[in-house]
PDB file of N, CA and C in Angstrom:
ATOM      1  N   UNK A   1     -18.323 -15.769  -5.818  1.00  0.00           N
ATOM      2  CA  UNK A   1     -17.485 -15.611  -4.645  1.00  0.00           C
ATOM      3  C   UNK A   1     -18.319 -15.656  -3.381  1.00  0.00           C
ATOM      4  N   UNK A   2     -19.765 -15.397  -3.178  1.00  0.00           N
ATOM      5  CA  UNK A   2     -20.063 -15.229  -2.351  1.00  0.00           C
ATOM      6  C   UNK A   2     -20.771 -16.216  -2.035  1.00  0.00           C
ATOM      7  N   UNK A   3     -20.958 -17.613  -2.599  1.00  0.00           N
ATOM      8  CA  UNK A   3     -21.263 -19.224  -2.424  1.00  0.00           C
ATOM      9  C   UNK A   3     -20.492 -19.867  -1.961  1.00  0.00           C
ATOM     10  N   UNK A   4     -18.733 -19.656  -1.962  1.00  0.00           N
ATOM     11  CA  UNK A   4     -17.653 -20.148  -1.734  1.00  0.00           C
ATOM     12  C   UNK A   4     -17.584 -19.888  -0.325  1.00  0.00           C
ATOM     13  N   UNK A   5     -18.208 -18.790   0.846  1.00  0.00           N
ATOM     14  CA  UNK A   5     -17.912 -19.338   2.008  1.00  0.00           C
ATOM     15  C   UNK A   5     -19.452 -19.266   2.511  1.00  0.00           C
ATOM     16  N   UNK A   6     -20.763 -19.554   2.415  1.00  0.00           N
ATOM     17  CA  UNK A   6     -21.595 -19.694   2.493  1.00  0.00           C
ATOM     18  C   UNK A   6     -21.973 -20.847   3.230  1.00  0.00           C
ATOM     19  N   UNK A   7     -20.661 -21.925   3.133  1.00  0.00           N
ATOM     20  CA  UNK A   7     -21.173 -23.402   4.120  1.00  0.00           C
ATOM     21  C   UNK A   7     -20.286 -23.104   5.326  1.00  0.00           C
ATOM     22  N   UNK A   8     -20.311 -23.076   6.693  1.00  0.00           N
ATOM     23  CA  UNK A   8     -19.751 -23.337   7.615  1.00  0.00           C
ATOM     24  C   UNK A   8     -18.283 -24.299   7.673  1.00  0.00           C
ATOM     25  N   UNK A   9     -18.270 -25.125   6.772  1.00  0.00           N
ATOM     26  CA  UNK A   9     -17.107 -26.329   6.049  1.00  0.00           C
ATOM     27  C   UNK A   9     -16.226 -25.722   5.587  1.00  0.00           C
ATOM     28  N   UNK A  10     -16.415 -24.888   4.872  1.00  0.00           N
ATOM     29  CA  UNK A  10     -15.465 -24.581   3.817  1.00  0.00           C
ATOM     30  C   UNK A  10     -14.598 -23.382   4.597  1.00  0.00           C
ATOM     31  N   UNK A  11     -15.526 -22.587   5.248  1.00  0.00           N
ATOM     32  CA  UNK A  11     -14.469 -21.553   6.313  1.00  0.00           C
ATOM     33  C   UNK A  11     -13.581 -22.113   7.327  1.00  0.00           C
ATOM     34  N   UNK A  12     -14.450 -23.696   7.784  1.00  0.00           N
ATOM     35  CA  UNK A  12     -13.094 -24.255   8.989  1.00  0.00           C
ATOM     36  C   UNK A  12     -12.211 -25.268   7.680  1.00  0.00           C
ATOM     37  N   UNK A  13     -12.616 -25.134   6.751  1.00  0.00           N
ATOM     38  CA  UNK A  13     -11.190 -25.624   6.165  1.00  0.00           C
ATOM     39  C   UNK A  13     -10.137 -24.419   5.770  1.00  0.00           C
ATOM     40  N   UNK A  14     -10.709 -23.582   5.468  1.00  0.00           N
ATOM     41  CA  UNK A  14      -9.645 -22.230   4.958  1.00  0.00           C
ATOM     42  C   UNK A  14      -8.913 -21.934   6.195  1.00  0.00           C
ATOM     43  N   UNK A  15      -9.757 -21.694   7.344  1.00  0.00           N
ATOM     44  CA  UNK A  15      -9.182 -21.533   8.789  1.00  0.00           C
ATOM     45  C   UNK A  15      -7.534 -22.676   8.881  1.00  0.00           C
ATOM     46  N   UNK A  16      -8.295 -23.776   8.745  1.00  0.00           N
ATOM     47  CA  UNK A  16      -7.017 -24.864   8.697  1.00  0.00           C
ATOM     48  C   UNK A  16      -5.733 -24.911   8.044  1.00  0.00           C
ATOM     49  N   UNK A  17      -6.075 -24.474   6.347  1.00  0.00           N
ATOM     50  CA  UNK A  17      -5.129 -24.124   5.554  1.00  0.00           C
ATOM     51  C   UNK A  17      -4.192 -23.159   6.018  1.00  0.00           C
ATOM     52  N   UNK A  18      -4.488 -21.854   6.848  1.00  0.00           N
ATOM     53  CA  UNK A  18      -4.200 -20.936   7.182  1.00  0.00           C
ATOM     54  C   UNK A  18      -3.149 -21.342   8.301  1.00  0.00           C
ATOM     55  N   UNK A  19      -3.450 -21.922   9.077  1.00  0.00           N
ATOM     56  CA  UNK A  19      -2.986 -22.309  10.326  1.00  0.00           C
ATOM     57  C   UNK A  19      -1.508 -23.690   9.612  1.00  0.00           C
ATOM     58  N   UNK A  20      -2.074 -24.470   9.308  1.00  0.00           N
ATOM     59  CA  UNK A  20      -0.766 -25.354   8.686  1.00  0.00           C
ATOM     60  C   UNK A  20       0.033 -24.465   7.830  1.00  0.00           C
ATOM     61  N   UNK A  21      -0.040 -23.664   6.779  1.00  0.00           N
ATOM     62  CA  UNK A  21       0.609 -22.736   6.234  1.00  0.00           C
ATOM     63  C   UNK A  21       1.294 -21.706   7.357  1.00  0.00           C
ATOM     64  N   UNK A  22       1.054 -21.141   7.649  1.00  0.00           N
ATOM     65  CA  UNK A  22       1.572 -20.320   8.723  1.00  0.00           C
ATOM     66  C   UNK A  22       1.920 -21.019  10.007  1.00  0.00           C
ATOM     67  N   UNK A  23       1.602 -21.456  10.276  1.00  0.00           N
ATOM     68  CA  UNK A  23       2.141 -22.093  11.825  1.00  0.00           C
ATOM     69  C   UNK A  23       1.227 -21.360  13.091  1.00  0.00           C
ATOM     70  N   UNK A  24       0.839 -22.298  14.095  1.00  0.00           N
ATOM     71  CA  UNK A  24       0.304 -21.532  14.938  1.00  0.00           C
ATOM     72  C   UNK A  24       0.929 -21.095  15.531  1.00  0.00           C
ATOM     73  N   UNK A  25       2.048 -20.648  16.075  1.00  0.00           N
ATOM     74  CA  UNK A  25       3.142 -19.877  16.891  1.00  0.00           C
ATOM     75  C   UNK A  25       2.900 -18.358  16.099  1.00  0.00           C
ATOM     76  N   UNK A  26       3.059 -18.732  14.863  1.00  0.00           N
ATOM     77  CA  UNK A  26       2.899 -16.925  13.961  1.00  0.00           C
ATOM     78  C   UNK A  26       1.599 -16.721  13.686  1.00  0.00           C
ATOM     79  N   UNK A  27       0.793 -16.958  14.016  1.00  0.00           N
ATOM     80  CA  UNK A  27      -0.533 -16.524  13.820  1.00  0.00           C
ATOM     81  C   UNK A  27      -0.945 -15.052  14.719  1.00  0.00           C
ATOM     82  N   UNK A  28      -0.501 -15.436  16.349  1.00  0.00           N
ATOM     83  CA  UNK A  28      -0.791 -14.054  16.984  1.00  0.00           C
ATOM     84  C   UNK A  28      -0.073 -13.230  17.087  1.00  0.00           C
ATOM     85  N   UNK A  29       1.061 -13.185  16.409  1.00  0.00           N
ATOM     86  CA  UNK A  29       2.141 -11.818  15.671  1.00  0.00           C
ATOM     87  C   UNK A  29       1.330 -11.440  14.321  1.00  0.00           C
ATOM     88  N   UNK A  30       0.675 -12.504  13.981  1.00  0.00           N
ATOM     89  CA  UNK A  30       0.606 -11.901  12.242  1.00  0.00           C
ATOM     90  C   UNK A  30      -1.115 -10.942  12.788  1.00  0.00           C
ATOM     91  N   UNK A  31      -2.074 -11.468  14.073  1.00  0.00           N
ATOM     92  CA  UNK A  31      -3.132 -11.022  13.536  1.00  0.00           C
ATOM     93  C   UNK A  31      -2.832  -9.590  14.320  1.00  0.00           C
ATOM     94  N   UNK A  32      -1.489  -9.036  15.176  1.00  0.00           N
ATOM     95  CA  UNK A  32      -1.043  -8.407  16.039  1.00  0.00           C
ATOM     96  C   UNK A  32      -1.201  -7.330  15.040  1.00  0.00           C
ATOM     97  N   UNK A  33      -0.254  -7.608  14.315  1.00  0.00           N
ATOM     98  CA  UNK A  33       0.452  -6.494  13.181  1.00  0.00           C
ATOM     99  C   UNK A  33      -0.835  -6.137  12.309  1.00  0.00           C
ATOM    100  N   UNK A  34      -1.692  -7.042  12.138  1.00  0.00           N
ATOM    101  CA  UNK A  34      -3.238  -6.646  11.211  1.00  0.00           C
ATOM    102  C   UNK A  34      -3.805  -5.617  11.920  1.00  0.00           C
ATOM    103  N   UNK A  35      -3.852  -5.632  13.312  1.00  0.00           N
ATOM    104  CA  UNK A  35      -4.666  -4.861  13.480  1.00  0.00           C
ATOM    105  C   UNK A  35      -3.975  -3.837  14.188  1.00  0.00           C
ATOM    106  N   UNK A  36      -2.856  -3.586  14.167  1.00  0.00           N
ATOM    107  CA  UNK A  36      -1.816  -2.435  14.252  1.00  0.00           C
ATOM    108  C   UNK A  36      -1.938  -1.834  13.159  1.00  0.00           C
ATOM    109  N   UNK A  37      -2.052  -2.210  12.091  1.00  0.00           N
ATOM    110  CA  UNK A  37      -1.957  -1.950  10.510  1.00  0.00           C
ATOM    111  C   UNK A  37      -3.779  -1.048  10.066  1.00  0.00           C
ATOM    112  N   UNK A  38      -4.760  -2.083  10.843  1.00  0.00           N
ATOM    113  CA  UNK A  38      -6.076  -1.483  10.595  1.00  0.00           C
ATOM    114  C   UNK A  38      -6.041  -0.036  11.345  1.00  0.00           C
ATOM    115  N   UNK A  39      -5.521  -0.341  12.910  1.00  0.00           N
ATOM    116  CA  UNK A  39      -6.050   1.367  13.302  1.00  0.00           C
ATOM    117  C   UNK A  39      -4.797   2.151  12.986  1.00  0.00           C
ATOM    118  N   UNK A  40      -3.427   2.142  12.634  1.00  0.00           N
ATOM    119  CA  UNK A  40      -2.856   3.125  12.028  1.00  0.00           C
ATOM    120  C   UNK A  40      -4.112   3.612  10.719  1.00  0.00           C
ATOM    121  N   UNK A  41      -4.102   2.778   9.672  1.00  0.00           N
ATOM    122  CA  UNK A  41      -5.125   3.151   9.008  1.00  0.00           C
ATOM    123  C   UNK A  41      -6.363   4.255   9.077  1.00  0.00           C
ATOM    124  N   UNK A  42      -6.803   3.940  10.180  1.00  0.00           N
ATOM    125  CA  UNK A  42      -8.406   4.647  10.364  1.00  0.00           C
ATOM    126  C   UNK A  42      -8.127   5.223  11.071  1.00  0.00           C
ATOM    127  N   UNK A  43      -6.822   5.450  11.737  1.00  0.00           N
ATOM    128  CA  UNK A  43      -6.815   6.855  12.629  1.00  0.00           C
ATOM    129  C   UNK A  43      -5.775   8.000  11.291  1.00  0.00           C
ATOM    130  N   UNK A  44      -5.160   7.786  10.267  1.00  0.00           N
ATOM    131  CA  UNK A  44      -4.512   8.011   9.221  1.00  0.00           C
ATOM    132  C   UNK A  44      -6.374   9.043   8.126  1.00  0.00           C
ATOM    133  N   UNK A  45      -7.404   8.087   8.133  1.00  0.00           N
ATOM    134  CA  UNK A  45      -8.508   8.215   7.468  1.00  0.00           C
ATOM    135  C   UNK A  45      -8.747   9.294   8.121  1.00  0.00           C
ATOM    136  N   UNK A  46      -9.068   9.331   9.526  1.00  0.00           N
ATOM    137  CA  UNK A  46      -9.704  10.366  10.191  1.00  0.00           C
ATOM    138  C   UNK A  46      -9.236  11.571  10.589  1.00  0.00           C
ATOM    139  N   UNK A  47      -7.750  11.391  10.615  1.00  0.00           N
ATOM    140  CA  UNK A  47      -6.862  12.699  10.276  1.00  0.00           C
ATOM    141  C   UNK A  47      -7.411  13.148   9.092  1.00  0.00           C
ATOM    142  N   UNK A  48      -7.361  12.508   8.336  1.00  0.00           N
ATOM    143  CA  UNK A  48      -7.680  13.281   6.270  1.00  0.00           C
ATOM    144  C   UNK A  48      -9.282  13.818   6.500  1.00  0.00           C
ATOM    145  N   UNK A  49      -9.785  13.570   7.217  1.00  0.00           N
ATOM    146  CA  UNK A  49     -11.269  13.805   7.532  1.00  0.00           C
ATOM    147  C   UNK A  49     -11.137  15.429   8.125  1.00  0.00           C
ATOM    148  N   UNK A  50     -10.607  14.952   9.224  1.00  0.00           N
ATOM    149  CA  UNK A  50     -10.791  16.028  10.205  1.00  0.00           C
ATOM    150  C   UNK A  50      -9.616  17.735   9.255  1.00  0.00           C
ATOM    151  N   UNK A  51      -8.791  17.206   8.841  1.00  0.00           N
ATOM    152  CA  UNK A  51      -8.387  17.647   8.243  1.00  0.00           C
ATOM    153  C   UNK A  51      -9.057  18.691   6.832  1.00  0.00           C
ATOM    154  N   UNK A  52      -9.730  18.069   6.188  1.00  0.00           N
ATOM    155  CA  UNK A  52     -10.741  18.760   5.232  1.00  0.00           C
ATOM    156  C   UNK A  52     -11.696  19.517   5.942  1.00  0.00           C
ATOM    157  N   UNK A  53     -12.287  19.135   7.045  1.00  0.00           N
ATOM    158  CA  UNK A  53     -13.197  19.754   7.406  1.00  0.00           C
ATOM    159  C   UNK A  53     -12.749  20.939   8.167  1.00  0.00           C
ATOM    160  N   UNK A  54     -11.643  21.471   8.421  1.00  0.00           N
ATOM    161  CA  UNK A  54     -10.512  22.518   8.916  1.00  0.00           C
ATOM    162  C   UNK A  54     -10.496  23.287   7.856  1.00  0.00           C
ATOM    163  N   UNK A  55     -10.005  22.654   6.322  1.00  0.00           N
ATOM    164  CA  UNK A  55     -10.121  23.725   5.497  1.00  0.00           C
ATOM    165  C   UNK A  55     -11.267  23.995   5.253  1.00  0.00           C
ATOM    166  N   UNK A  56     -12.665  23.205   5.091  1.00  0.00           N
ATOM    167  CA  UNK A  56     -13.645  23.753   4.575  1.00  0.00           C
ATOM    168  C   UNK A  56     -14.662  24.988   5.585  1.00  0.00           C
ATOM    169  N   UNK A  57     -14.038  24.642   7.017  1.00  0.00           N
ATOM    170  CA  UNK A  57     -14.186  25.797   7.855  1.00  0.00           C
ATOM    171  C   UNK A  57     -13.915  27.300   7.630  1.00  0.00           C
ATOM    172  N   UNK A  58     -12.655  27.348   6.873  1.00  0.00           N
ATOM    173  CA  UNK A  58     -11.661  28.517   6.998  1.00  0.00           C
ATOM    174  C   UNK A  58     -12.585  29.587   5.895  1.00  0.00           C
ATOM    175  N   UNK A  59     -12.155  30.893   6.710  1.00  0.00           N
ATOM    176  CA  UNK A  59     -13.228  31.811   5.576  1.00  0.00           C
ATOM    177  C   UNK A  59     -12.504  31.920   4.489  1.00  0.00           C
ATOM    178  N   UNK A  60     -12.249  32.590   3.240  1.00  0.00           N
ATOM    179  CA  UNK A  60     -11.621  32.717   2.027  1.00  0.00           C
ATOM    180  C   UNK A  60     -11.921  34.721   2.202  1.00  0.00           C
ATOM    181  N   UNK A  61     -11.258  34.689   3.328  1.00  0.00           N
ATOM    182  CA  UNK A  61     -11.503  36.254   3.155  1.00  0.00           C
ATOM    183  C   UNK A  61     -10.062  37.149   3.412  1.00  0.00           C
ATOM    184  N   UNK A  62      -9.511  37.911   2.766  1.00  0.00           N
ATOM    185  CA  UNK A  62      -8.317  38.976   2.492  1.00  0.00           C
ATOM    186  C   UNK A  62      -8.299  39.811   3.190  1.00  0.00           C
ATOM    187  N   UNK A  63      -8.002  39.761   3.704  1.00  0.00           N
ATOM    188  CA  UNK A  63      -7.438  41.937   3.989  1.00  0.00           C
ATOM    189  C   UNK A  63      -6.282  42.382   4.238  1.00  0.00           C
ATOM    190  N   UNK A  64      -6.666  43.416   3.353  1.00  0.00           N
ATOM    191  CA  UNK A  64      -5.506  44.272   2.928  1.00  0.00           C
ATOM    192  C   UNK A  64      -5.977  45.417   3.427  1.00  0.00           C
ATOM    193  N   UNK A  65      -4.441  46.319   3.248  1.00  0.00           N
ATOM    194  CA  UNK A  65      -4.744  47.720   3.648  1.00  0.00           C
ATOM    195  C   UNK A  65      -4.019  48.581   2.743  1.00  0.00           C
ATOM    196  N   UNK A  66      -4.669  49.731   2.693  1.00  0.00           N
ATOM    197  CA  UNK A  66      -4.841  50.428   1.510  1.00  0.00           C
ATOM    198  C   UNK A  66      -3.805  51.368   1.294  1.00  0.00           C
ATOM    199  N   UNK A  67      -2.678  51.397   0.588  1.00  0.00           N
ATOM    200  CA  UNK A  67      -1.715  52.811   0.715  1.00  0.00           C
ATOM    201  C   UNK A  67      -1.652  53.532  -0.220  1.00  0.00           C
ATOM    202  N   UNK A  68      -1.879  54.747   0.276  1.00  0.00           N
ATOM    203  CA  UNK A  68      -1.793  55.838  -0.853  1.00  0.00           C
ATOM    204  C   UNK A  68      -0.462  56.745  -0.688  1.00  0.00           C
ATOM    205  N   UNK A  69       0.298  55.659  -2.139  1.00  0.00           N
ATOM    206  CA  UNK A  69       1.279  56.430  -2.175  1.00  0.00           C
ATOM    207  C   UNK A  69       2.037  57.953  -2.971  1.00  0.00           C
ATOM    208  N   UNK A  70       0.633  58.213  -3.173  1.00  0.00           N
ATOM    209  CA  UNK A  70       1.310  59.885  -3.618  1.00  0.00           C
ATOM    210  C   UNK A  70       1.458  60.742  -2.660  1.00  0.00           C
ATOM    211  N   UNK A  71       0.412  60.164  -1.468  1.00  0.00           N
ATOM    212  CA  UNK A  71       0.327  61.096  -0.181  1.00  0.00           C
ATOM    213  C   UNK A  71       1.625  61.035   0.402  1.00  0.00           C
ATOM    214  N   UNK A  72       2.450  59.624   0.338  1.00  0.00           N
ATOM    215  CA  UNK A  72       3.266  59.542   1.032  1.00  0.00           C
ATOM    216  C   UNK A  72       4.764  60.358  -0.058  1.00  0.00           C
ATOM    217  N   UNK A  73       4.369  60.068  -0.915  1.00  0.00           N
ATOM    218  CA  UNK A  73       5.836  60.775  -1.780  1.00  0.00           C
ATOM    219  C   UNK A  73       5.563  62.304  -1.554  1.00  0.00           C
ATOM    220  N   UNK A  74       3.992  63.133  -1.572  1.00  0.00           N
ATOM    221  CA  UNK A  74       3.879  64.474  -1.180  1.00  0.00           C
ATOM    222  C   UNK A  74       4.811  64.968   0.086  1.00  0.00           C
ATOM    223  N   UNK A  75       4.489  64.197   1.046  1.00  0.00           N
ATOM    224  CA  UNK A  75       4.837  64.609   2.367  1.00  0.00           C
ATOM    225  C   UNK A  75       6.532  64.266   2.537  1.00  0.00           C
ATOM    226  N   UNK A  76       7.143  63.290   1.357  1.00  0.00           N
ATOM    227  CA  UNK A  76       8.707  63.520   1.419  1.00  0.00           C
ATOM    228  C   UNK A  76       9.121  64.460   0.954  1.00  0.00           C
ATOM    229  N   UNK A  77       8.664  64.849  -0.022  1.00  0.00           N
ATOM    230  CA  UNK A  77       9.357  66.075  -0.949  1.00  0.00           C
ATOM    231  C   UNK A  77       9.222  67.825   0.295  1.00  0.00           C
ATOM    232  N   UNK A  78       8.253  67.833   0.805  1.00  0.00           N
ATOM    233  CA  UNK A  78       8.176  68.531   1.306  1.00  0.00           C
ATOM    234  C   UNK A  78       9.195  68.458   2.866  1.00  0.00           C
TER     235      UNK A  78
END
């Protein structure tokens, strides 16, 4: 695969194919939407990035508070 565009020829023929297949009128909608499509993408990546690194920030620490409830049933009965 990596001999196949190695000559300068063979990329302005694929270029060509591309262009008669598609039409040049749709070419700068189609490369529009590519690269609408790339940075949704990599701004999508860098959310998931920034994102992990939020949780891997966060401490893993609890607190609780402590009730002692006989003290509290003592002091109803009375």
């Amino acid at each position: 695969m990596g001999q196949l565009f190695s000559h300068p020829a063979t990329i302005i023929v694929v270029i060509l194919l591309i262009v008669l297949l598609f039409g040049a009128p749709k070419l700068p909608g189609m490369a529009r939407s590519l690269g609408q499509s790339m940075r949704i993408f990599k701004s999508e990546v860098e959310g998931m990035k920034s994102d992990s690194k939020k949780e891997d920030d966060k401490d893993d620490v609890v607190t609780a508070e402590v009730v002692d409830n006989k003290a509290k049933s003592e002091k109803s009965e009375n």
